[in-house]
C-alpha atoms as a PDB file:
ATOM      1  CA  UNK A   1      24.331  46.139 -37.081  1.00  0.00           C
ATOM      2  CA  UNK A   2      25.503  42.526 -36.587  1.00  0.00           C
ATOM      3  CA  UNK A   3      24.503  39.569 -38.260  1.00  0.00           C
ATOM      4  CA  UNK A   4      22.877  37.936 -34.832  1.00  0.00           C
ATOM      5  CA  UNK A   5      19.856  39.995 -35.509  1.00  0.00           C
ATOM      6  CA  UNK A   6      18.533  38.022 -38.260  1.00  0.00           C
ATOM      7  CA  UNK A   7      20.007  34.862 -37.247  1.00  0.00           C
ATOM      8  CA  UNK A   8      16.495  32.451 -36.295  1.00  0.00           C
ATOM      9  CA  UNK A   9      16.536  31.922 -32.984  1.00  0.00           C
ATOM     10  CA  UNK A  10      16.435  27.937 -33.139  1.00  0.00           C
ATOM     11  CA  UNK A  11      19.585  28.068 -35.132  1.00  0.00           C
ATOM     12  CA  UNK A  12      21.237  31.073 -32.617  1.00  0.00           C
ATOM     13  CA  UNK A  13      20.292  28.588 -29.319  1.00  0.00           C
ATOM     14  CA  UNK A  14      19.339  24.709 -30.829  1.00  0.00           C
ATOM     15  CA  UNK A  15      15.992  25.352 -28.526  1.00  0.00           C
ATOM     16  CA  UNK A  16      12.737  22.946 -29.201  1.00  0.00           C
ATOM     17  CA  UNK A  17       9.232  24.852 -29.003  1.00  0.00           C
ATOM     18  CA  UNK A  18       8.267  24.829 -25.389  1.00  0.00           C
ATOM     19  CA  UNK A  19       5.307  21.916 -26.164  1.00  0.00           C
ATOM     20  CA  UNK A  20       7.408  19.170 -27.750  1.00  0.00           C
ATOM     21  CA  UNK A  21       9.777  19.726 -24.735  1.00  0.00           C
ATOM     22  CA  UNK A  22       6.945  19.379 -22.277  1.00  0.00           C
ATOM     23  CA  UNK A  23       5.897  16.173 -24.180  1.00  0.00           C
ATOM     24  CA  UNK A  24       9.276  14.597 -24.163  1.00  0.00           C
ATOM     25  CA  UNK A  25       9.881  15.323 -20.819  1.00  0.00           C
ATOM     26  CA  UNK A  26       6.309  13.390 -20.052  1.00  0.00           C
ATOM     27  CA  UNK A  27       7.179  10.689 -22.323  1.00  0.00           C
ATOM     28  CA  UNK A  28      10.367  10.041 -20.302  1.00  0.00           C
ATOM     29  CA  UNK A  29       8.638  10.083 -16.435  1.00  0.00           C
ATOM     30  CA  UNK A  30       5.422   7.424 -18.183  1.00  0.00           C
ATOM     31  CA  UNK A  31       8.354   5.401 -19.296  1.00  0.00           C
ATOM     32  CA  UNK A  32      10.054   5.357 -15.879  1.00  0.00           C
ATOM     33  CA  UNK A  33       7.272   4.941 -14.155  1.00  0.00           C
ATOM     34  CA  UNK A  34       5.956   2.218 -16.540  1.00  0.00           C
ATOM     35  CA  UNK A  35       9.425   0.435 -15.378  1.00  0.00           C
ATOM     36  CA  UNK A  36       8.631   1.181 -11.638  1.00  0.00           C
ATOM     37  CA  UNK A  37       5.753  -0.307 -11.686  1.00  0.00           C
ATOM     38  CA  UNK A  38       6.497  -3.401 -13.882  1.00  0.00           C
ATOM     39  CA  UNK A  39       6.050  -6.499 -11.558  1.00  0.00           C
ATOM     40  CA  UNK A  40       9.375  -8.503 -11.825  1.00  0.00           C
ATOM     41  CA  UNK A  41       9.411 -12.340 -10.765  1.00  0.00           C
ATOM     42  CA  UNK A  42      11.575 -11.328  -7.938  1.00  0.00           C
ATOM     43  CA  UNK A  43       8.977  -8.134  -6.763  1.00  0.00           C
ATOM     44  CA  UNK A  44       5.761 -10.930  -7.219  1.00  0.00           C
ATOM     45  CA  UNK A  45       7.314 -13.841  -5.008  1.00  0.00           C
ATOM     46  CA  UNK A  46       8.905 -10.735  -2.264  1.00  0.00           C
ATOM     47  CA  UNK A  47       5.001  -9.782  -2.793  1.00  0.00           C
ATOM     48  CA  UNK A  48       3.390 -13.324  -2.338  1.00  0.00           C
ATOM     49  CA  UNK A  49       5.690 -13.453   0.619  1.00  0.00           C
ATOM     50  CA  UNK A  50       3.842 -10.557   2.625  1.00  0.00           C
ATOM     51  CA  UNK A  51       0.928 -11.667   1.837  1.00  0.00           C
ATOM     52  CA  UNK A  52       1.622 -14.813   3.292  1.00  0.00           C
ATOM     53  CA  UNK A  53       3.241 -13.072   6.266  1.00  0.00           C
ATOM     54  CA  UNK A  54      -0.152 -11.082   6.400  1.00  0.00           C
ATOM     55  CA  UNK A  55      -2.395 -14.211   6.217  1.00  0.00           C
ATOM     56  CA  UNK A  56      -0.504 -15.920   9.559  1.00  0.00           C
ATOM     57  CA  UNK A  57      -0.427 -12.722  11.267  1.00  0.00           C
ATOM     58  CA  UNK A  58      -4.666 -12.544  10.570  1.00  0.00           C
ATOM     59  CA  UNK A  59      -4.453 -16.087  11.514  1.00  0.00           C
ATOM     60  CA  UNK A  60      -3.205 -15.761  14.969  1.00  0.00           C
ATOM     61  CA  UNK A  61      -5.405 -12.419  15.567  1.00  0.00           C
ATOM     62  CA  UNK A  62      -8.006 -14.548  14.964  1.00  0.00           C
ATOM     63  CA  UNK A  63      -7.342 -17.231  17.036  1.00  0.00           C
ATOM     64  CA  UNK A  64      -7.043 -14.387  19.511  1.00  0.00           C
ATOM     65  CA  UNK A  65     -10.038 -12.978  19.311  1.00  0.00           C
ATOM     66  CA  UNK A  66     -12.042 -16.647  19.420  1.00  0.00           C
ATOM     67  CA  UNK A  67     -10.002 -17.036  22.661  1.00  0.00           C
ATOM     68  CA  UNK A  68     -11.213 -14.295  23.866  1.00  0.00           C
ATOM     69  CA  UNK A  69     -14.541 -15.037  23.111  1.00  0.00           C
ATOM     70  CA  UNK A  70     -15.030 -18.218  25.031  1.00  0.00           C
ATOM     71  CA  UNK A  71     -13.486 -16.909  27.485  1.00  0.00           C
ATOM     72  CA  UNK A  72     -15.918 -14.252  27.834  1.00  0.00           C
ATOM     73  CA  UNK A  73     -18.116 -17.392  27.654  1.00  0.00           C
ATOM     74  CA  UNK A  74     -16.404 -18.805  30.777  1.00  0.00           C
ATOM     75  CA  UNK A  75     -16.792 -16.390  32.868  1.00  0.00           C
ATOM     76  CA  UNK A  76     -20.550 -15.519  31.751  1.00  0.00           C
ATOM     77  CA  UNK A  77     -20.878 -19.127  32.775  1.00  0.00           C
ATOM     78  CA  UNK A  78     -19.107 -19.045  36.346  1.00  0.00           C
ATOM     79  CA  UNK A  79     -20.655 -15.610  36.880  1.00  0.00           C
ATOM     80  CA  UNK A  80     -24.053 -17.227  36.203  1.00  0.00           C
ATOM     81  CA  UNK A  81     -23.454 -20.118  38.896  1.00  0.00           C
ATOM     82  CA  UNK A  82     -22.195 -17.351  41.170  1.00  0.00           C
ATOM     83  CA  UNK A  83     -25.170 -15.563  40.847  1.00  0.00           C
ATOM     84  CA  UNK A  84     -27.586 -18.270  41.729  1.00  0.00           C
ATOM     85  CA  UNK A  85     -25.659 -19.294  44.595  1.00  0.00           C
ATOM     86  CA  UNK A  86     -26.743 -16.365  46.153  1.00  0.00           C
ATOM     87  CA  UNK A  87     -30.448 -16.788  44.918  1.00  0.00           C
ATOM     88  CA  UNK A  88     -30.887 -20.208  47.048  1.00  0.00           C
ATOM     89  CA  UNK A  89     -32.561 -20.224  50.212  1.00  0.00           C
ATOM     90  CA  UNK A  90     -30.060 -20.954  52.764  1.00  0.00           C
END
């Protein structure tokens, strides 16, 4: 019989048990996710910038909207004076 036999398998192949692998391996992706996620100068101003994009953009909706609304006003108003036009005695 040969030698390989009784050679331990770690020193045969150089393999780690199948747990410290796994925990290296989830080591590694926290770390380069942890790096990902890390807020650079440059990502918090590009980030400050949408925000401010985001703030005109509700801005102007809401300006919008208050248009809207008076001029739902308006014509609640003209439709009113219609109406009683209509109630008079002629």
């Amino acid at each position: 019989m040969s030698e390989d036999t009784t050679k331990d398998i770690q020193e045969k192949y150089g393999t780690q048990p199948t747990i410290e692998t796994v925990l290296e391996r989830i080591e590694a992706l926290a770390q380069e996710m942890r790096a990902g996620f890390a807020i650079t100068d440059q990502r918090l101003t590009a980030l400050e910038e949408r925000f401010d994009k985001f703030d005109v953009r509700l801005d102007r909706i809401e300006s919008e909207v208050k248009s809207t609304h008076s001029e739902m006003f308006t014509l609640r108003a003209d439709f009113k004076e219609f109406r009683s036009q209509f109630k008079q005695p002629a």
